[in-house]
Protein backbone atom coordinates (compact mmCIF):
# COMPACT_ATOMS: atom_id res chain seq x y z
CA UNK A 1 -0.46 -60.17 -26.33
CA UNK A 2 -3.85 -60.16 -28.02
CA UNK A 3 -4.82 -57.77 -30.31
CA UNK A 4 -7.53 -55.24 -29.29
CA UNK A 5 -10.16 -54.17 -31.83
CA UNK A 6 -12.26 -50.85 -31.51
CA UNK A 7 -14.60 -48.94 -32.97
CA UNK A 8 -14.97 -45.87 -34.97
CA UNK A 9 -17.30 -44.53 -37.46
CA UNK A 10 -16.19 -42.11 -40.75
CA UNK A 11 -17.48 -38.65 -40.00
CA UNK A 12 -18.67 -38.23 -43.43
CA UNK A 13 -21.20 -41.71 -44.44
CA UNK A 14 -21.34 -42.39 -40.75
CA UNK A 15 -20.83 -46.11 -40.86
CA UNK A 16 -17.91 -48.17 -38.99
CA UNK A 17 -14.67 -48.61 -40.93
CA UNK A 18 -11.46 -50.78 -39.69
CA UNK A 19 -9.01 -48.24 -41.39
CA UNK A 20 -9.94 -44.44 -41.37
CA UNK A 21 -7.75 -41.78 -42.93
CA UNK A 22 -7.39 -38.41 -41.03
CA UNK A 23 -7.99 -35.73 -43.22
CA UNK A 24 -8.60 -31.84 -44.29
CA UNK A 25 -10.43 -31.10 -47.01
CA UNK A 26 -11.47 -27.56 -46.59
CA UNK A 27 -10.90 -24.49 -46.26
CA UNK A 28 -11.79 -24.48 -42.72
CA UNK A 29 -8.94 -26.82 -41.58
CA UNK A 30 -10.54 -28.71 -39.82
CA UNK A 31 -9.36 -32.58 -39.29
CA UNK A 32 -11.69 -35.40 -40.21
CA UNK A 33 -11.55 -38.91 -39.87
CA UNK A 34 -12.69 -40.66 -43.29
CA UNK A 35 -13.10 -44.29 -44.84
CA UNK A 36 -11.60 -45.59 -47.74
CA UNK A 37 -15.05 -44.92 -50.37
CA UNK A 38 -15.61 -40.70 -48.84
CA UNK A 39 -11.57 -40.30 -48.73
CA UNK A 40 -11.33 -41.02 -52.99
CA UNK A 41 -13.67 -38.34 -53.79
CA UNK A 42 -12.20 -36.03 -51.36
CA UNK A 43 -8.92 -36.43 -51.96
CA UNK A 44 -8.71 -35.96 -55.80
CA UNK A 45 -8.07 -32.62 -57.23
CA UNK A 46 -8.54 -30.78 -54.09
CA UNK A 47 -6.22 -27.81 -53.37
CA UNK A 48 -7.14 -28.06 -49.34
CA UNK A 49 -6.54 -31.86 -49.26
CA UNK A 50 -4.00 -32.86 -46.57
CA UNK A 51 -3.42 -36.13 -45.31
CA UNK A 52 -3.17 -36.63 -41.53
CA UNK A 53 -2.28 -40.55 -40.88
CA UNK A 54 -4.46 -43.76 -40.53
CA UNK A 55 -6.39 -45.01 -37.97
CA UNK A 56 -6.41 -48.87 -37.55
CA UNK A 57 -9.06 -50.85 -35.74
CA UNK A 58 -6.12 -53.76 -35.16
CA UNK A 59 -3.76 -51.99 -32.76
């Protein structure tokens, strides 16, 4: 079976990633999908952090 490969940009530097983390970061709750440079930054020392799974371009 061949692997398919798609597409999806981080919703925070807007450019294409092959591995995005799903992410809050907020207070409002709301889930984001992040690459590996934004998700550092966001992650660290943040009370409202919660990880949500990755997203792989492989499948």
């Amino acid at each position: 079976m061949a692997l398919r490969s798609r597409i999806k940009f981080c919703n925070r530097c807007k450019q294409p990633a092959p591995v995005l983390y799903r992410i809050r970061f907020d207070e409002s709750g709301t889930w984001i999908f992040v690459c590996p440079q934004c998700w550092l930054p966001l992650s660290q020392n943040n009370p409202y952090y919660i990880y949500g799974g990755t997203w792989k371009a492989r499948k």
